[in-house]
Protein backbone atom coordinates (compact mmCIF):
# COMPACT_ATOMS: atom_id res chain seq x y z
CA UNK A 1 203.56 -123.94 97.05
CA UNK A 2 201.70 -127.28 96.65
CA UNK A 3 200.92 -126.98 100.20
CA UNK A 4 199.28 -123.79 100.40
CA UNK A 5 197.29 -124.67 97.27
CA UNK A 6 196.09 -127.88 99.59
CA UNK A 7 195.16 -125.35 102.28
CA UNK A 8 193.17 -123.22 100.28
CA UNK A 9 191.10 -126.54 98.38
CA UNK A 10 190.40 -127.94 102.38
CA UNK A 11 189.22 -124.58 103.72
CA UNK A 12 187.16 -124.22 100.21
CA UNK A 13 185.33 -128.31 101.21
CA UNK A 14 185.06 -127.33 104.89
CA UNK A 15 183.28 -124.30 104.27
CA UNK A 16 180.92 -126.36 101.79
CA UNK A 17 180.52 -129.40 104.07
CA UNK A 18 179.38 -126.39 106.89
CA UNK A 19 176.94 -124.34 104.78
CA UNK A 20 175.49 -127.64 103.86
CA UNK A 21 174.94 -128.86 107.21
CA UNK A 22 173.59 -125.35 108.69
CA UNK A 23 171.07 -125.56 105.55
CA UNK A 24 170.09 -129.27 106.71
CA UNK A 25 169.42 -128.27 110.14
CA UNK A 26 167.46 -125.14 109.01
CA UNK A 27 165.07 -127.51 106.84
CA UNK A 28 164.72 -129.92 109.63
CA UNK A 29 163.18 -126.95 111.57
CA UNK A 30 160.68 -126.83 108.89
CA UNK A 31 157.01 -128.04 110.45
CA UNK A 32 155.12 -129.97 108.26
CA UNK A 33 152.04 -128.72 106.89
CA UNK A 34 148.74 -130.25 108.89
CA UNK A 35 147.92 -133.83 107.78
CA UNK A 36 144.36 -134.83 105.49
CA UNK A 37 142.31 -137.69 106.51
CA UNK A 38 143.79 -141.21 106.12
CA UNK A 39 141.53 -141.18 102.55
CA UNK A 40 142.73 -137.99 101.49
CA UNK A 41 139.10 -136.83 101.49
CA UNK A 42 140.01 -133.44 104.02
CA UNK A 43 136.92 -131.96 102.54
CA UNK A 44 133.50 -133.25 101.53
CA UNK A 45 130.76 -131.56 99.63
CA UNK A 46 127.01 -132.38 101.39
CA UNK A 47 126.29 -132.28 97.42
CA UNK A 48 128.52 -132.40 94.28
CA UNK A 49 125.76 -131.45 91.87
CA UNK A 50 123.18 -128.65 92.16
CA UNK A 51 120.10 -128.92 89.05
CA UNK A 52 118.44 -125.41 89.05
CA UNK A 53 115.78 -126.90 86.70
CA UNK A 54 114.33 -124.17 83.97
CA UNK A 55 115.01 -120.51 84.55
CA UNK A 56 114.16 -117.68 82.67
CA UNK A 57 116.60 -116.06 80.78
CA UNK A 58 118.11 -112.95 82.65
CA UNK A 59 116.95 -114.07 85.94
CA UNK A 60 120.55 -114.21 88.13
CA UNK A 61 119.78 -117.48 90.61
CA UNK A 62 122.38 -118.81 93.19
CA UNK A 63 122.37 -122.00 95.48
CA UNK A 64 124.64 -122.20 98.25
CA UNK A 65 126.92 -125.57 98.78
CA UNK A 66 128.01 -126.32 101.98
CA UNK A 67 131.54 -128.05 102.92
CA UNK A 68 133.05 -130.25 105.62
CA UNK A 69 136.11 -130.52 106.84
CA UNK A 70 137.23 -134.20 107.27
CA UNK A 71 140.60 -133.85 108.35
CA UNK A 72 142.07 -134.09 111.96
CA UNK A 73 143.33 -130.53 111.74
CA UNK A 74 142.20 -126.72 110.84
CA UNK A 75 142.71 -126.30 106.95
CA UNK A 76 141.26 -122.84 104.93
CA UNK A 77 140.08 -122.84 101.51
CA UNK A 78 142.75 -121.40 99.19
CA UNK A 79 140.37 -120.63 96.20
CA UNK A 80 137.38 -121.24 94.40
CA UNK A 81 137.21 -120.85 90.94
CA UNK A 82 134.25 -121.29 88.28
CA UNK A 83 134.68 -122.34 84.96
CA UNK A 84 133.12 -119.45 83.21
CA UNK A 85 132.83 -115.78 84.29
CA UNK A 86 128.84 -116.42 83.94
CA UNK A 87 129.55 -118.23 87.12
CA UNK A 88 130.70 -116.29 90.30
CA UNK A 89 131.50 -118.59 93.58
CA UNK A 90 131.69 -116.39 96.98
CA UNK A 91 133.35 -118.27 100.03
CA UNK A 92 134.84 -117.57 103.11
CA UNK A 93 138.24 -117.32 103.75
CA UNK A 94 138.47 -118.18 107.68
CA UNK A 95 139.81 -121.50 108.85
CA UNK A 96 137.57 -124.72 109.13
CA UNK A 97 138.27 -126.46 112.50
CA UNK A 98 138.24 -130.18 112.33
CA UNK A 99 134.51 -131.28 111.62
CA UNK A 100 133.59 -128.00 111.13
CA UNK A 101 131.04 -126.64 108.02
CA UNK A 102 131.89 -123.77 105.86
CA UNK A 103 129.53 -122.23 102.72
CA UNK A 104 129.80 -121.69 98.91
CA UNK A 105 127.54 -119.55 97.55
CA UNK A 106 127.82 -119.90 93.77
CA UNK A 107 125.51 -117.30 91.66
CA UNK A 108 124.78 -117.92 88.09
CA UNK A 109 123.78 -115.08 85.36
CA UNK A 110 121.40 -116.51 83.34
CA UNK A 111 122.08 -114.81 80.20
CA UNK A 112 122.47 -117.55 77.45
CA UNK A 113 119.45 -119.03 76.15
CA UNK A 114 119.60 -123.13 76.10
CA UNK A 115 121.48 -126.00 78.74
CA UNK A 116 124.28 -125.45 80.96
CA UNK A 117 126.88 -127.25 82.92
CA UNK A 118 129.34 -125.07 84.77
CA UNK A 119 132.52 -127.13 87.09
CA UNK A 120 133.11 -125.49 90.18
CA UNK A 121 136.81 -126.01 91.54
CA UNK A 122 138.06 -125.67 95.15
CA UNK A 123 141.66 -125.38 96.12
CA UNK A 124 142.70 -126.78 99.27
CA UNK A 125 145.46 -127.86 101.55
CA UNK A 126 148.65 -126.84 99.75
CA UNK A 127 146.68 -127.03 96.00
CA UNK A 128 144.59 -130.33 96.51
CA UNK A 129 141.21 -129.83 94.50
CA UNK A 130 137.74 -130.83 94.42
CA UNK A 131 134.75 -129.93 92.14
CA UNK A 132 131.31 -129.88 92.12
CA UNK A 133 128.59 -128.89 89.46
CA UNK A 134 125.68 -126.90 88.56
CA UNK A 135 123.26 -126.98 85.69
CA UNK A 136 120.10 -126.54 84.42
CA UNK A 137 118.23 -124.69 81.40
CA UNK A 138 117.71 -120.84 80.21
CA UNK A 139 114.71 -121.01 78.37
CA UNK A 140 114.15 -117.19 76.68
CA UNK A 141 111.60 -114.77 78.05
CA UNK A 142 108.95 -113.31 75.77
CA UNK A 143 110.07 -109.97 73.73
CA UNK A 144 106.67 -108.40 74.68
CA UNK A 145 104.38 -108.71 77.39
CA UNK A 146 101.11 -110.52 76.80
CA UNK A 147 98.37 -109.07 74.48
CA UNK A 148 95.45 -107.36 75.77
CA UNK A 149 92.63 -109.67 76.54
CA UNK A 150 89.76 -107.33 75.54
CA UNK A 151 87.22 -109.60 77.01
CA UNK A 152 88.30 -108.48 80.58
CA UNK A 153 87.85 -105.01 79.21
CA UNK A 154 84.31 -105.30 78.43
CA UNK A 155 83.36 -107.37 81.62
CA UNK A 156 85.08 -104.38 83.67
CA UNK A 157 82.85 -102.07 82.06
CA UNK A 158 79.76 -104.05 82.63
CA UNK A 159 79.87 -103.06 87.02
């Protein structure tokens, strides 16, 4: 009885020892993901800032950042997110070959009166991240238009 009771324990390890072997071999097929830059810097931004100065309030204004890809392989841009929904980033979605440029166009609504500072994140390489920035100032438009300047009224009427 002992016997078959060894039997059944040394099928039970060579069965484990084998499934753990076939799932070794199966991760070694694995291939490993393309490799950043040296400096980890895959992508740079030809600006990390963006100042859009005064605008008036309500008046939707985008600037468009460009990116490089640094690496020594093809790597895609896995999202772009804004910190607000008053900022909306638009991007594409293709592959960047080595060297190559892609474009971020990044909008923002205008609709709050006073300073902003929005943080612009893009996901990258297997969740790696970079941001940049835009900012500026919403100053408020006028209620009304301008009054009536009746001098031009009366010089119009002179001809």
């Amino acid at each position: 009885m002992s016997r078959l009771i060894v039997r059944k324990r040394m099928k039970k390890l060579y069965f484990f020892l084998i499934a753990i072997s076939s799932f070794s071999l199966v991760m070694a097929q694995k291939l490993p993901s393309p490799v950043p830059a040296a400096n980890d810097e895959a992508i740079v931004f030809k600006e990390a800032e963006f100042n859009f100065g005064r605008i008036p309030q309500g008046k939707p204004v985008t600037h468009v950042f460009e990116v490089v890809n640094k690496s020594n392989a093809p790597l895609a841009l896995e999202n772009v997110q804004a910190s607000c929904g008053c900022t909306t980033p638009e991007w594409n979605k293709e592959m960047i070959p080595p060297g190559g440029t892609t474009k971020i166009t990044v909008g923002y609504n205008s609709a709050a009166e006073g300073a902003f500072e929005k943080t612009i994140s893009v996901f990258y390489h297997n969740g790696k991240m970079k941001t940049f920035t835009i900012k500026g100032s919403v100053w408020k438009t006028p209620e009304q238009s301008a009054p009536v300047n009746n001098s031009i009224t009366i010089l119009k009427n002179l001809n």
